[in-house]
Protein backbone atom coordinates (compact mmCIF):
# COMPACT_ATOMS: atom_id res chain seq x y z
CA UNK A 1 -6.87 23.32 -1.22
CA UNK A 2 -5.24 19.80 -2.24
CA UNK A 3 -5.99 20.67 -6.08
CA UNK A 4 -4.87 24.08 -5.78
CA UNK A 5 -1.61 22.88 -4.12
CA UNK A 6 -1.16 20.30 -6.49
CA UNK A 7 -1.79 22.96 -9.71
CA UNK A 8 0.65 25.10 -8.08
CA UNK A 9 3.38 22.64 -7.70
CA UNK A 10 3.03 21.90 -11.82
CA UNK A 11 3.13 25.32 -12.69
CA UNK A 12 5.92 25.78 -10.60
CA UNK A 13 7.57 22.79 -12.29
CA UNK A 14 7.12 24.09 -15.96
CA UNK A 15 8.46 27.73 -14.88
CA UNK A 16 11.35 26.33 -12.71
CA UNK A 17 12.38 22.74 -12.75
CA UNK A 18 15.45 21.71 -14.54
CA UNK A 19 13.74 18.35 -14.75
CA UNK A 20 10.15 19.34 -15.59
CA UNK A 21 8.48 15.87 -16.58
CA UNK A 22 10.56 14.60 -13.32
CA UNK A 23 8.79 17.34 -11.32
CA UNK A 24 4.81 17.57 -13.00
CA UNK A 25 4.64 13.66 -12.56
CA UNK A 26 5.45 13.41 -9.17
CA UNK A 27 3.04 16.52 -8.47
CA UNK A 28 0.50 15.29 -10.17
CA UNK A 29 1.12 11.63 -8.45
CA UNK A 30 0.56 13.06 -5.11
CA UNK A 31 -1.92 15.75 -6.15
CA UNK A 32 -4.66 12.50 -7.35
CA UNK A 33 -3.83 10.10 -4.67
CA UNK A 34 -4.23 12.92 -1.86
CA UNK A 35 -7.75 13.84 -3.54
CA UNK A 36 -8.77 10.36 -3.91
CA UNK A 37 -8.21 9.44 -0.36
CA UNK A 38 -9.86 12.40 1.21
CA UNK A 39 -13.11 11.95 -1.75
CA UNK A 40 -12.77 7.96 -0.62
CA UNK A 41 -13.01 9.14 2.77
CA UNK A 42 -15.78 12.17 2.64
CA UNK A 43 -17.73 9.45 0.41
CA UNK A 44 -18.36 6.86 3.03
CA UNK A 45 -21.31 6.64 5.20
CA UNK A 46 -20.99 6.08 8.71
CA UNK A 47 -21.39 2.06 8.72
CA UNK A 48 -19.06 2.22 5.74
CA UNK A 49 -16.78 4.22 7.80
CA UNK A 50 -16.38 2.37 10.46
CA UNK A 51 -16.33 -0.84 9.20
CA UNK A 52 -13.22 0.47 7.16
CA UNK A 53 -11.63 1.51 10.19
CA UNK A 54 -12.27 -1.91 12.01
CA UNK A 55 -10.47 -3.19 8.89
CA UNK A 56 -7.58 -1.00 8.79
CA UNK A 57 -7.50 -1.34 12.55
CA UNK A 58 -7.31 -5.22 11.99
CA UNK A 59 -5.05 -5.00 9.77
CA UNK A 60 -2.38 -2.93 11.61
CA UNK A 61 -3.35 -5.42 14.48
CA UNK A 62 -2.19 -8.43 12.17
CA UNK A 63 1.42 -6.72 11.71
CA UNK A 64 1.84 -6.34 15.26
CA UNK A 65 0.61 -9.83 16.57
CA UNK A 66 2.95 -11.64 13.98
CA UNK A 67 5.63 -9.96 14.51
CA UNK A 68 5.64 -10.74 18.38
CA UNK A 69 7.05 -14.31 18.11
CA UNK A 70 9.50 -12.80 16.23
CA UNK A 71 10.54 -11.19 19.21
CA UNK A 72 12.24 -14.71 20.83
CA UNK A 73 13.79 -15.89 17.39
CA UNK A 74 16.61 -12.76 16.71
CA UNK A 75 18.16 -13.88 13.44
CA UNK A 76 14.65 -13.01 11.97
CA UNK A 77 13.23 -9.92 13.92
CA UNK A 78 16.52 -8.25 14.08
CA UNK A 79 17.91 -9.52 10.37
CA UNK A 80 18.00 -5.99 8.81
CA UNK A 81 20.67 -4.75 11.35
CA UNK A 82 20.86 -6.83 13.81
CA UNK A 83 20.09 -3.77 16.37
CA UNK A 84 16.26 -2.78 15.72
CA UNK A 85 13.56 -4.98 15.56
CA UNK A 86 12.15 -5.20 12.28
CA UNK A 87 9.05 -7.82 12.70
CA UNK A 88 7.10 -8.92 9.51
CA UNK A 89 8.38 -5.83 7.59
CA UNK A 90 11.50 -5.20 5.90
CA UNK A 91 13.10 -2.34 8.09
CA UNK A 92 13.06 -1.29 11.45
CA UNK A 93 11.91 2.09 10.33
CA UNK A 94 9.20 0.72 8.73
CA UNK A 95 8.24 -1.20 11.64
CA UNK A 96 8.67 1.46 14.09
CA UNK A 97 6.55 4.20 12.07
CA UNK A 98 3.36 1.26 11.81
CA UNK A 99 3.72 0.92 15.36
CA UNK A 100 3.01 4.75 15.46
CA UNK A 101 0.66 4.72 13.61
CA UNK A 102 -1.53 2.62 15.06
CA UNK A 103 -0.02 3.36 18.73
CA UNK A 104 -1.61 6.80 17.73
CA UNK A 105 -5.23 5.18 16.63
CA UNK A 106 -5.63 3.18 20.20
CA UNK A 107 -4.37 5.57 22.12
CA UNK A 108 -6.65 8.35 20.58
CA UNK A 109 -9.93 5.75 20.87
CA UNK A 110 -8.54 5.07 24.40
CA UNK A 111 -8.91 8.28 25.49
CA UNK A 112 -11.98 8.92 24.47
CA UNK A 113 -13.94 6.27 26.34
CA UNK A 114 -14.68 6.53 29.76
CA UNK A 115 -13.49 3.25 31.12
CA UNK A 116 -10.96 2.15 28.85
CA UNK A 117 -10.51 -1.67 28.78
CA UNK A 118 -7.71 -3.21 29.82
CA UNK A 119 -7.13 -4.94 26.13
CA UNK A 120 -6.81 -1.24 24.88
CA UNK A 121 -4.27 -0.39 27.57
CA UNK A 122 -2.53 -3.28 26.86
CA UNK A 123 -2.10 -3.06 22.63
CA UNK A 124 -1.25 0.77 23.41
CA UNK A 125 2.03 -0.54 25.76
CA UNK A 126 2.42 -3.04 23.32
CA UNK A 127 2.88 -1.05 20.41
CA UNK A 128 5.25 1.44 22.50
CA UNK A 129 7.45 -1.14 23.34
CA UNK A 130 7.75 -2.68 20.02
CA UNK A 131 8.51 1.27 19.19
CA UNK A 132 11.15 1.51 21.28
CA UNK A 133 12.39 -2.08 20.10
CA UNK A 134 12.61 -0.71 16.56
CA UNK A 135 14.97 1.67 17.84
CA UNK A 136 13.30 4.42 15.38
CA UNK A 137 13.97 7.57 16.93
CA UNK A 138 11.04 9.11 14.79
CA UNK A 139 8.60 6.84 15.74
CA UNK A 140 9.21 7.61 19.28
CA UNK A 141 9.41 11.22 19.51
CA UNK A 142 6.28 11.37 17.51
CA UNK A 143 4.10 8.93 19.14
CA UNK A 144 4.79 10.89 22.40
CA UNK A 145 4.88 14.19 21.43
CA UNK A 146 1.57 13.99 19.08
CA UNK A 147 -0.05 11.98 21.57
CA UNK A 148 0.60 15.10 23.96
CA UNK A 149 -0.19 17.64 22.02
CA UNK A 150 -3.46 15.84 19.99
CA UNK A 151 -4.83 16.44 23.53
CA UNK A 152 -3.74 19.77 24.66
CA UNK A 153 -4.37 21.54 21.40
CA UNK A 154 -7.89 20.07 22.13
CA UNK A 155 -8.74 21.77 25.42
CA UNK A 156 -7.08 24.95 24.18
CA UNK A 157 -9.45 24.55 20.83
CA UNK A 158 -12.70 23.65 22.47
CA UNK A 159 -12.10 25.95 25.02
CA UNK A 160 -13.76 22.70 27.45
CA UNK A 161 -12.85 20.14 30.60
CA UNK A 162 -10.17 17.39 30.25
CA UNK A 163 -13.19 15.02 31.30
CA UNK A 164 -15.08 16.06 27.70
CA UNK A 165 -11.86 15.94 25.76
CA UNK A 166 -10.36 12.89 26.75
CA UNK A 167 -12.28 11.07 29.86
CA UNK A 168 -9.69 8.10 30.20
CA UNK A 169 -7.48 9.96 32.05
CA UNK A 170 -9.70 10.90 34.91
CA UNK A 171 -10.58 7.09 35.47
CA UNK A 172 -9.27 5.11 38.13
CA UNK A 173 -7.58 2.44 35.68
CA UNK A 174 -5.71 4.98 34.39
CA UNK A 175 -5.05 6.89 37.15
CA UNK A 176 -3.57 3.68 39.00
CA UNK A 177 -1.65 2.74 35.63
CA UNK A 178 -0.04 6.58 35.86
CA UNK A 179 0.92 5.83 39.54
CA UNK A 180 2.11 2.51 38.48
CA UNK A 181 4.52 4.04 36.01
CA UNK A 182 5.93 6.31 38.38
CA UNK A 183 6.60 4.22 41.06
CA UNK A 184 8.66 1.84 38.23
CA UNK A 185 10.59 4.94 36.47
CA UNK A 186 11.93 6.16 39.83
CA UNK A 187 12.68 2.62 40.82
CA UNK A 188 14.49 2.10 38.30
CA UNK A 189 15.78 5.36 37.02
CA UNK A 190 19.40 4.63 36.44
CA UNK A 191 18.06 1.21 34.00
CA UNK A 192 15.44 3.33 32.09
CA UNK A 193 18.11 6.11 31.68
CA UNK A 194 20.98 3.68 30.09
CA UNK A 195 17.83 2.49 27.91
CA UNK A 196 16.71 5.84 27.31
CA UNK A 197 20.19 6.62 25.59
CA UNK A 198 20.54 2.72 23.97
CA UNK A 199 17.10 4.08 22.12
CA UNK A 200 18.42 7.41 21.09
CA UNK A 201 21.71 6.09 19.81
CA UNK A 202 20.59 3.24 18.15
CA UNK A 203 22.96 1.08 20.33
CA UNK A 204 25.94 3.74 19.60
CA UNK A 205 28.35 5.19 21.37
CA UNK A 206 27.66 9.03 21.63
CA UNK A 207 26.99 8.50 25.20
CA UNK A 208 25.89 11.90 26.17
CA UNK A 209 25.50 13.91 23.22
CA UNK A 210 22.07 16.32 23.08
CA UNK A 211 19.18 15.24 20.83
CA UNK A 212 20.31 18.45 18.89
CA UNK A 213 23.79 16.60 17.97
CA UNK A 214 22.29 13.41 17.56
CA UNK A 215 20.14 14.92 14.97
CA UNK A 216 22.78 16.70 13.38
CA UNK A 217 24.85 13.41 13.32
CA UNK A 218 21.55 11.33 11.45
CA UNK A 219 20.72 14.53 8.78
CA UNK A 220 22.92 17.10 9.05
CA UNK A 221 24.77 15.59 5.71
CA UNK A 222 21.68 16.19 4.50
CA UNK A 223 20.94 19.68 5.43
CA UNK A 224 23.91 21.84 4.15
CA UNK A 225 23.40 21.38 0.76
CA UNK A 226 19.41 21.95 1.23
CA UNK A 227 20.77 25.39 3.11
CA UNK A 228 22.98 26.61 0.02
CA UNK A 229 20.06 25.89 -2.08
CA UNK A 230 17.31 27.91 -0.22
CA UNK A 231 20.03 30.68 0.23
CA UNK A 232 20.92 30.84 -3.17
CA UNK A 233 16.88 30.76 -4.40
CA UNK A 234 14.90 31.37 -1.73
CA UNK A 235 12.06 32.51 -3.76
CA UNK A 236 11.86 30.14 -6.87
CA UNK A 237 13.27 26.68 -5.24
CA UNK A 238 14.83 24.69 -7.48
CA UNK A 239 11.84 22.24 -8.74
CA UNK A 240 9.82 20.04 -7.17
CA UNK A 241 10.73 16.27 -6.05
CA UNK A 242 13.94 17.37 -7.59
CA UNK A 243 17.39 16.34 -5.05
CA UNK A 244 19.21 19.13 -4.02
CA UNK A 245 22.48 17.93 -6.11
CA UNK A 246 20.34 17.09 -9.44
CA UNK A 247 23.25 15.65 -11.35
CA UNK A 248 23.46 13.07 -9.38
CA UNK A 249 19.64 11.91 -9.31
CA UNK A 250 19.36 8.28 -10.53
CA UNK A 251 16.40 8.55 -12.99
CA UNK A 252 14.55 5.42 -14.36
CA UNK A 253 12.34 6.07 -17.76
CA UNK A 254 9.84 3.64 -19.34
CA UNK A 255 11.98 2.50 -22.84
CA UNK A 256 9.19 2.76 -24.73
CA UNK A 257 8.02 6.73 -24.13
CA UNK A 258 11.00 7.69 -22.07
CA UNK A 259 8.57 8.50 -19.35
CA UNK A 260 10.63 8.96 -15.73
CA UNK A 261 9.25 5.53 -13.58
CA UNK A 262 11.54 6.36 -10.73
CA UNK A 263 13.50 9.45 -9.22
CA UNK A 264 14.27 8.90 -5.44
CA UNK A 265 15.22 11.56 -3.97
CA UNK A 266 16.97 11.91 -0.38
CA UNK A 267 16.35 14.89 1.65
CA UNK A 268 17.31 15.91 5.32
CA UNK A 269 14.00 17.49 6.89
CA UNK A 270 10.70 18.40 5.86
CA UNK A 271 10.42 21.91 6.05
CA UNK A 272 13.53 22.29 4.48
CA UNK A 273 12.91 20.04 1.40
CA UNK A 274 9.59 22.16 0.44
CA UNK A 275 11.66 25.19 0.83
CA UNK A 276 14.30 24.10 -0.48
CA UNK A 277 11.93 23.07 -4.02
CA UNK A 278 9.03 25.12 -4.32
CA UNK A 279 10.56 28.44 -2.17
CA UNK A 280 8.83 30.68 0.10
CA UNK A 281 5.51 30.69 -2.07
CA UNK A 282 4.97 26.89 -1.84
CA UNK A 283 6.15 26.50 1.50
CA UNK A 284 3.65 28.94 2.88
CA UNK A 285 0.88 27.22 1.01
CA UNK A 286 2.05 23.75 2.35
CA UNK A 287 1.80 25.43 5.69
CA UNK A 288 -1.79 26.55 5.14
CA UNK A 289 -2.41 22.77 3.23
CA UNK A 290 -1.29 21.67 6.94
CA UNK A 291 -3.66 23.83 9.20
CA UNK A 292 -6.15 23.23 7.35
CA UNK A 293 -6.03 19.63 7.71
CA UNK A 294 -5.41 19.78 11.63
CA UNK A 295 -8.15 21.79 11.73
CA UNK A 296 -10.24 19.64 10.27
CA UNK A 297 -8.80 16.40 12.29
CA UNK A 298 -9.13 18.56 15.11
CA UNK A 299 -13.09 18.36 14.47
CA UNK A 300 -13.65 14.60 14.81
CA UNK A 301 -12.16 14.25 18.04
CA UNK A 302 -9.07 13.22 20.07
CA UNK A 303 -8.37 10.23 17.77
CA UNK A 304 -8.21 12.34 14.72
CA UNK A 305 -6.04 15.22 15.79
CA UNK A 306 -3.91 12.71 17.82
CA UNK A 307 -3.09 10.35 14.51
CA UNK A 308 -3.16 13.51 12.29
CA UNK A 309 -0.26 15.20 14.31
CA UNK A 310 1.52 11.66 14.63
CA UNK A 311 1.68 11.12 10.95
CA UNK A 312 2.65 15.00 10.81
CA UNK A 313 5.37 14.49 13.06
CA UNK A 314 6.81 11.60 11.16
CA UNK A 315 7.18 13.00 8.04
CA UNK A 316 8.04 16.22 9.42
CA UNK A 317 11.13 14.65 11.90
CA UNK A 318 12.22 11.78 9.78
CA UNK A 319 11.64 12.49 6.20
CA UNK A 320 15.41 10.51 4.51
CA UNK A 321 13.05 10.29 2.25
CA UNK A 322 10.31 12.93 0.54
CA UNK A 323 7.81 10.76 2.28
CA UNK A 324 4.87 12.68 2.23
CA UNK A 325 4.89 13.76 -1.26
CA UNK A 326 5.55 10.10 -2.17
CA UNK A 327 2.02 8.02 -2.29
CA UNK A 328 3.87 4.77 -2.62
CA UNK A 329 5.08 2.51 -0.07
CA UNK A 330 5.36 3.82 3.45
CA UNK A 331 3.87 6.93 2.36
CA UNK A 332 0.98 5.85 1.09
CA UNK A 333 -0.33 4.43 4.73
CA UNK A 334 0.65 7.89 6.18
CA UNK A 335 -1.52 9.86 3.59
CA UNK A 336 -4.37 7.12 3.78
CA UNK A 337 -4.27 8.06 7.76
CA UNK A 338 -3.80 11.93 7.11
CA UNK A 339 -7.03 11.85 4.81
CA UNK A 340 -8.51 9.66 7.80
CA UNK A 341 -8.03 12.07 10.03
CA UNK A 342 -9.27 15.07 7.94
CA UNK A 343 -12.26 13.66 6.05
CA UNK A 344 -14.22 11.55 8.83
CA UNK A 345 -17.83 11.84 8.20
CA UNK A 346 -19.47 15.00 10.18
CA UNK A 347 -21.84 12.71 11.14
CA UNK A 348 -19.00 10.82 13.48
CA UNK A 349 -17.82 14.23 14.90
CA UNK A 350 -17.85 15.48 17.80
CA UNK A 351 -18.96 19.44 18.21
CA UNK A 352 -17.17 21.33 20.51
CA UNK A 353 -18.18 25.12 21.28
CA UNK A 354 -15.95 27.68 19.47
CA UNK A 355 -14.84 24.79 17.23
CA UNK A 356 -17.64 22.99 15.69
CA UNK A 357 -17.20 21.15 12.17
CA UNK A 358 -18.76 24.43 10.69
CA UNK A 359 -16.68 26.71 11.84
């Protein structure tokens, strides 16, 4: 289905892109790195597997436990904008979307295990604080909303007990944690309120505007133009990883072959943007591109469909930039973890009845 999606987006290009090398490059980019991963993936034994995901896991671990000293020294965790905390990387919203990331990972092997440790516990309120330190509203929303739903869509799918799906939460350590929680958030309801509204307005001041408006406020500059577009071609988009105002793309070409390097683009919201570009066609193939992979995460477990519908959630809330059709950068972790999530080795998964790996 990758290939297919990926032949369809340069065919597209050629028929309807006013800036068809722009367009076929940046499809066939994303089509090879997206096949690679998930053949990289499929490819791996079980020991090879895992001891790829130890490393990964290590790795993510690494960015978190430097950046924590950075926590006491400001002028350095905070130097981007002096408002979110940026750690070892170069952006809060860099920072804040690893930290979901691999928030999403612990959390999803958390649940799974029957007594969860307490160092587990621990990284996973670890990584949401330094989440909510970031101040990136994405991050946030996604880590708590695909956390949620990575585990509902589960008993709904395999049609089975919470204590199959995700035994952590009927431990006692958990349980108590829970209670814990509670007793803190309504003793101190008016503090985690006022912090509550510091992290949705990034420090601002639109003290009690809706999420709607606060959305609005972040993309909505972003949006109208996306809006005239799909209204005016709603079937033939107007060419893929092309911006909505083409004229004033900034494109970079190699001076030998005149090759385009570079063609950032800047685009409001996901759905919109693969509207917007590829019309109704692509944008119900990209929708069946999506399923498919959730359906497959949703074989391998809680972990899986948990990170799978984080990484979803990212690109679908944030997406200033055309994230997940760009395999470079911040992208490229979120499509290594997408492939994660949908090509873990059969052998690993777990076989629920009415959704097994076959079905």
């Amino acid at each position: 289905m990758t290939i297919l999606l990926g032949m369809f987006f340069v065919v597209h290009a050629f028929i309807f892109s006013p800036m068809p090398d722009v367009s076929i490059l940046k499809a066939m980019s994303w089509a090879l790195v997206m096949v690679t991963l998930i053949a990289a993936w499929s490819g791996l034994g079980p020991d090879q597997s895992v001891a790829l995901e130890r490393w990964l896991m290590g790795f993510l671990l690494l960015i978190m436990v430097s950046s924590l000293p950075f926590v006491l020294i400001p002028s350095i965790g905070y130097l981007r904008n002096g408002s979110g905390f940026q750690g070892v990387l170069n952006h809060p919203q860099a920072f804040g979307l690893v930290m979901a990331l691999f928030g999403a990972l612990l959390f999803g092997g958390l649940l799974a295990q029957k007594r969860p440790s307490r160092n587990a516990i621990a990284l996973v309120l670890v990584c949401f604080g330094l989440i909510m330190m970031s101040k990136t509203r994405t991050a946030g929303l996604a880590f708590v909303l695909g956390t949620v739903l990575g585990v509902a869509s589960l008993l709904l799918l395999s049609r089975t007990s919470l204590k199959f799906v995700a035994p952590a939460l009927l431990s006692r350590r958990v349980q108590m944690l829970a209670f814990g929680g509670l007793v803190v958030a309504i003793t101190l309801g008016s503090q985690l309120k006022a912090a509550s509204s510091q992290f949705l307005t990034k420090g601002g001041a639109a003290e009690g505007a809706s999420l709607g408006e606060l959305y609005d406020d972040s993309r909505g500059i972003l949006i109208v133009p996306m809006l005239q577009n799909i209204e005016a071609q709603p079937f033939t988009g107007i060419g893929f990883g092309v911006a909505s105002q083409s004229y004033f793309m900034q494109v970079k070409r190699d001076p030998m072959l005149g090759l385009p390097i570079s063609a950032s683009i800047e685009k409001g919201v996901m759905p919109l943007a693969v509207l917007e570009e590829v019309g109704i066609p692509g944008f119900i193939l990209v929708c069946i591109w999506i399923f498919l992979l959730l359906r497959r995460a949703a074989t391998g477990g809680v972990a899986t469909l948990c990170v799978a519908i984080v990484a979803l959630l990212l690109l679908l809330l944030n997406m200033g930039e055309s994230v997940l059709f760009s395999p470079g950068g911040m992208g490229m972790l979120l499509l290594i973890m997408l492939a994660w999530a949908a090509a873990k080795p059969l052998e690993q998964r777990a076989v629920y009845s009415g959704f097994s790996a076959n079905a």
